[in-house]
N, C-alpha and C. Protein backbone atom coordinates (compact mmCIF):
# COMPACT_ATOMS: atom_id res chain seq x y z
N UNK A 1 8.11 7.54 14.07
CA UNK A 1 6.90 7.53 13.28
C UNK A 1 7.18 6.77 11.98
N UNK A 2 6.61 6.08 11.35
CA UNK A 2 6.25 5.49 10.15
C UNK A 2 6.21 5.99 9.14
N UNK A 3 7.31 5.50 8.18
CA UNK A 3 6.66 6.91 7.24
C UNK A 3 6.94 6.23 5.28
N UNK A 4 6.16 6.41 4.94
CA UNK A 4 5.83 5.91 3.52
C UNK A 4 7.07 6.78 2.46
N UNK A 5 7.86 5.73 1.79
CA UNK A 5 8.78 7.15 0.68
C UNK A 5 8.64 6.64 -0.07
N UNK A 6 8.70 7.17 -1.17
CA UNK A 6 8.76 7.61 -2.80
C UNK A 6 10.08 8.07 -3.36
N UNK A 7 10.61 7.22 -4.16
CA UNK A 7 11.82 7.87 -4.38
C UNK A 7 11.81 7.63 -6.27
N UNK A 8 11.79 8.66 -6.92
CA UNK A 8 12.26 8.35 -8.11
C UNK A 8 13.03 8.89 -8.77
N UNK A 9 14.01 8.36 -9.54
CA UNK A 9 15.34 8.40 -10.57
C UNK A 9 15.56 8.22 -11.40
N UNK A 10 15.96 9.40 -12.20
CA UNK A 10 16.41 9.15 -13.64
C UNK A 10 17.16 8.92 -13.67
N UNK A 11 17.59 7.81 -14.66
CA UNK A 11 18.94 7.17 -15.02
C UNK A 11 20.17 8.05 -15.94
N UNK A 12 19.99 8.55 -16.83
CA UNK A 12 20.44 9.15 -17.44
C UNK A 12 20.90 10.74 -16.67
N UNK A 13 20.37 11.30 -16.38
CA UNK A 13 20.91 12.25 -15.64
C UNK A 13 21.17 12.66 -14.73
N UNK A 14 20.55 11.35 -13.40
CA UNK A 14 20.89 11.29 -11.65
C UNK A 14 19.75 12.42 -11.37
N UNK A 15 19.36 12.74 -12.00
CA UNK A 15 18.08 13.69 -11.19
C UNK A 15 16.99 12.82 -10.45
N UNK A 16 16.15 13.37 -9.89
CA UNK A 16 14.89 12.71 -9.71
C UNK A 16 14.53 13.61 -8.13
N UNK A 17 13.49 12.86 -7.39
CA UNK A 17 12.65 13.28 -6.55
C UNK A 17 12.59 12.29 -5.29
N UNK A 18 12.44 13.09 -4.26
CA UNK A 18 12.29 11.92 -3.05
C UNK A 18 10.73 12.54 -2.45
N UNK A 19 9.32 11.51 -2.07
CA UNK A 19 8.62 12.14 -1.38
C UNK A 19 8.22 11.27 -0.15
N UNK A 20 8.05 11.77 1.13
CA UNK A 20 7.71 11.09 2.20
C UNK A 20 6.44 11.10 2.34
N UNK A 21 5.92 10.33 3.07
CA UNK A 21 4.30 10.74 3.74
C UNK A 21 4.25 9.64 4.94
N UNK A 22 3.89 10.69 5.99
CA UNK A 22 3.92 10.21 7.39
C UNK A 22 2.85 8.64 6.76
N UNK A 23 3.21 7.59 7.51
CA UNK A 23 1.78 6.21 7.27
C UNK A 23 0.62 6.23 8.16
N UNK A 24 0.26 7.42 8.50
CA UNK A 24 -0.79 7.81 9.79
C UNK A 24 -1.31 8.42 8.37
N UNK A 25 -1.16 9.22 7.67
CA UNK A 25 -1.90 9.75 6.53
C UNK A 25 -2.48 8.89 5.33
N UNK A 26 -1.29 8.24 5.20
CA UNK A 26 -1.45 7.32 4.17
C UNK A 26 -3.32 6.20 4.65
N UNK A 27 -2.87 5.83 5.83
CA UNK A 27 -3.88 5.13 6.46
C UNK A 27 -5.26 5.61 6.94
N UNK A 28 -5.06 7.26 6.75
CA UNK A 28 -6.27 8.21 6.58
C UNK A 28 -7.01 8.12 5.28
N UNK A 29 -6.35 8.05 4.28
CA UNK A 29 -6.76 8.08 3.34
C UNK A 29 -7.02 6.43 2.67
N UNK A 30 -6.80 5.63 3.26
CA UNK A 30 -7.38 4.25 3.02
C UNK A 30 -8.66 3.93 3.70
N UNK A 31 -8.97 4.05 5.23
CA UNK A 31 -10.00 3.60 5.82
C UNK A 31 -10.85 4.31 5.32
N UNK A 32 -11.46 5.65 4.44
CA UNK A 32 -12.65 5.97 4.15
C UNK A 32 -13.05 4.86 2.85
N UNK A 33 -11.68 4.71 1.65
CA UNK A 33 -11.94 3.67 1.07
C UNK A 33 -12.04 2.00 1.09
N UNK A 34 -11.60 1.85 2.45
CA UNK A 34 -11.98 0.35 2.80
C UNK A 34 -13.55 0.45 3.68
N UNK A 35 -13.91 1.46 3.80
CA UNK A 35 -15.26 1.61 4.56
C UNK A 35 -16.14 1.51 2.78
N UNK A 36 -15.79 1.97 2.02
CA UNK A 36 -17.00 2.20 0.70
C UNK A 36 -16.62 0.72 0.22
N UNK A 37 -15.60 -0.31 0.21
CA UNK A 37 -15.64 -1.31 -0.22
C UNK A 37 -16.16 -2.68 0.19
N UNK A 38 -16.35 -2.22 1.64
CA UNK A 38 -16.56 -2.85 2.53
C UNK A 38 -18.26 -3.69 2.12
N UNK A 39 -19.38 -3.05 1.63
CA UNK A 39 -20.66 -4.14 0.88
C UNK A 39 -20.17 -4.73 -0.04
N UNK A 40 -18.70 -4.31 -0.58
CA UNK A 40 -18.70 -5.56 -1.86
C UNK A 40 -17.99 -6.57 -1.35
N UNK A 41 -17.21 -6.43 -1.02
CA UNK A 41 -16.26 -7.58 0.02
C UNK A 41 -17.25 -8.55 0.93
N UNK A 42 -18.47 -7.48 1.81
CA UNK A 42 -19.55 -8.64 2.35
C UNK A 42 -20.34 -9.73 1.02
N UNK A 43 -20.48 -9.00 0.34
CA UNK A 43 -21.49 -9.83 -0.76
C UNK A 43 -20.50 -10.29 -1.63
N UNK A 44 -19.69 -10.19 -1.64
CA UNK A 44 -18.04 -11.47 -2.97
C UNK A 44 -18.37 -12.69 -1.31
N UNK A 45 -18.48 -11.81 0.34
CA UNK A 45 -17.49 -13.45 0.54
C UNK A 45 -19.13 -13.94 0.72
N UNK A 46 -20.31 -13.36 0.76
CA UNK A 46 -21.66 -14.49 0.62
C UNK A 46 -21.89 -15.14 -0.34
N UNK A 47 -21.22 -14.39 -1.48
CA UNK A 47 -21.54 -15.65 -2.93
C UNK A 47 -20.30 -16.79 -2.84
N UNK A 48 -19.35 -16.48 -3.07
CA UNK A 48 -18.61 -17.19 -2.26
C UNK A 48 -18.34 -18.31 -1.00
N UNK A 49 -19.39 -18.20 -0.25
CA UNK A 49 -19.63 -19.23 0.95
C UNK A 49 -18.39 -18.93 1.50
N UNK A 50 -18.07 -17.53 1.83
CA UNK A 50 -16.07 -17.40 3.00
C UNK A 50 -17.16 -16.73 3.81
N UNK A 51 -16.48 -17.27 4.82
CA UNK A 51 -17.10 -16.79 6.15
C UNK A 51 -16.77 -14.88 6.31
N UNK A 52 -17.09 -13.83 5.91
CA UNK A 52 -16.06 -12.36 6.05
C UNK A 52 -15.44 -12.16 6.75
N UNK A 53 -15.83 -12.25 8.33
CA UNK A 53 -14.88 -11.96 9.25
C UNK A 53 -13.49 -12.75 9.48
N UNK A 54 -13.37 -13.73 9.07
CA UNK A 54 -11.66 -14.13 9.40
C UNK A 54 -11.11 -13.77 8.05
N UNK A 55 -11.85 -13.61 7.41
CA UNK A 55 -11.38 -12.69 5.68
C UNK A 55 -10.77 -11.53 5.76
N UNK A 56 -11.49 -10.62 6.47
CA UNK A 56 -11.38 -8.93 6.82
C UNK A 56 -10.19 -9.16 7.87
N UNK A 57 -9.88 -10.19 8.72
CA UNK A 57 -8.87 -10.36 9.66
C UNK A 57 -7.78 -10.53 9.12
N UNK A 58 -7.60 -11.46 7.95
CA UNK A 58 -6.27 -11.91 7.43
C UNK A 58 -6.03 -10.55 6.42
N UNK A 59 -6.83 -9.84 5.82
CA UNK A 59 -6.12 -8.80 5.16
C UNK A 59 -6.06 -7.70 6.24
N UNK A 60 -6.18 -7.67 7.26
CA UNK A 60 -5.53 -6.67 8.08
C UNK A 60 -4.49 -7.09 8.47
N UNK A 61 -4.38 -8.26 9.08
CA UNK A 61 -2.94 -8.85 9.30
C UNK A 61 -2.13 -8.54 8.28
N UNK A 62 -2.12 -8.57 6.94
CA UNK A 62 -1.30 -8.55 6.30
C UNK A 62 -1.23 -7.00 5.75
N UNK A 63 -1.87 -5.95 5.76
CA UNK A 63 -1.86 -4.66 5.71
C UNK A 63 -0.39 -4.23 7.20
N UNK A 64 -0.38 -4.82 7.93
CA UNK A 64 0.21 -4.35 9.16
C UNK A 64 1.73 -4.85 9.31
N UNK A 65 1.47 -5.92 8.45
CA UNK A 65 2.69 -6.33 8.52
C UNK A 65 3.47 -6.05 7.51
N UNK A 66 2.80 -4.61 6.75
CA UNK A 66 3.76 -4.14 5.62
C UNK A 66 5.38 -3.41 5.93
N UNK A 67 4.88 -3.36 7.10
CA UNK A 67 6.58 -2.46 7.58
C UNK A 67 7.34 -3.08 7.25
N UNK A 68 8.91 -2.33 6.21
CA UNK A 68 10.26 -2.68 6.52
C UNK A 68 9.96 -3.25 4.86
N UNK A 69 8.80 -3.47 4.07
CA UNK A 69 8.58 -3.61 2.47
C UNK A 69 9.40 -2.80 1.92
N UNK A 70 10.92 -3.06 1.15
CA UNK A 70 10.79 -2.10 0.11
C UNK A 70 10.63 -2.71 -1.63
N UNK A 71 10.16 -2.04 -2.12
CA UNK A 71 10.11 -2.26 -3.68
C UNK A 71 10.76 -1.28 -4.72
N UNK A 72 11.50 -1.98 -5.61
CA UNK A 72 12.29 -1.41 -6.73
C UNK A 72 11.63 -1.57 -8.07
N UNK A 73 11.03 -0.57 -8.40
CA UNK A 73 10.35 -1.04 -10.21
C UNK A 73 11.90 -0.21 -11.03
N UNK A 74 12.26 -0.95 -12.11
CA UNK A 74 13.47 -0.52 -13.27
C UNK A 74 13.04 -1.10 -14.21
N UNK A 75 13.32 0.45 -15.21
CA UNK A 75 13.26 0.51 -16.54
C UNK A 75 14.13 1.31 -17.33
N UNK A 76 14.15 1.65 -18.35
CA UNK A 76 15.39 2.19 -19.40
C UNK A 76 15.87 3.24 -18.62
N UNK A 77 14.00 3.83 -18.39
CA UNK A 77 14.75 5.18 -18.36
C UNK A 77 14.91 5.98 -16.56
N UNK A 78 13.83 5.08 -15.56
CA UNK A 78 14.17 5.96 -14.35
C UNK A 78 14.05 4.58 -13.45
N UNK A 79 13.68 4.64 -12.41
CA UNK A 79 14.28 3.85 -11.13
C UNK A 79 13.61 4.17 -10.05
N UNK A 80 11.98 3.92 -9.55
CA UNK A 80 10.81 3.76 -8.56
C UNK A 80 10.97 3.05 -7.15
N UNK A 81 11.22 3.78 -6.15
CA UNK A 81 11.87 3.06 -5.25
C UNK A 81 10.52 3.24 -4.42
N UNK A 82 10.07 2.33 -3.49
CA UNK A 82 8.97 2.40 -2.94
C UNK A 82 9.46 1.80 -0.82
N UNK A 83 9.23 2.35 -0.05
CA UNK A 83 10.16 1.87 0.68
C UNK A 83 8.74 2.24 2.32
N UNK A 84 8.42 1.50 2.82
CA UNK A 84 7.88 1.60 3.98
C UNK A 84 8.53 1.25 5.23
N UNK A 85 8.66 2.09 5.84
CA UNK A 85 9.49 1.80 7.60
C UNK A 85 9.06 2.23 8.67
């Protein structure tokens, strides 16, 4: 299964937190908000002159092909590890 982590670290004292979330949830909680965004995205690509549908295609393609992303945000004080697999 797929699963979304969260990892953050304090520098200074090695503490911090790890959180998972299955990406079946994560993706629960996106499609109600890509369904409410979905009239503005039609009416940006009609003013626009973009055709929507190969629009709505290429950002799913690229939603899917997030697996195996990880991201590192660092700063003074902790260490944001962002990691999809």
């Amino acid at each position: 299964m797929s699963v979304f982590q969260i990892e953050v670290r304090k520098k200074r004292s090695g503490g911090g937190f790890f959180f998972g979330i299955p990406l079946f949830a994560v993706w629960l909680f996106l499609v109600p908000l890509g369904i409410l965004c979905l009239p503005f995205i039609l009416i940006a690509s009609v003013a626009g002159a973009i055709n929507p549908f190969p629009a709505m295609s290429a950002l799913c393609r690229i939603l899917t092909s997030l697996k195996g992303t990880h991201i590192e945000l660092d700063d003074d004080r902790r260490t944001l590890v962002l990691r999809i697999a």
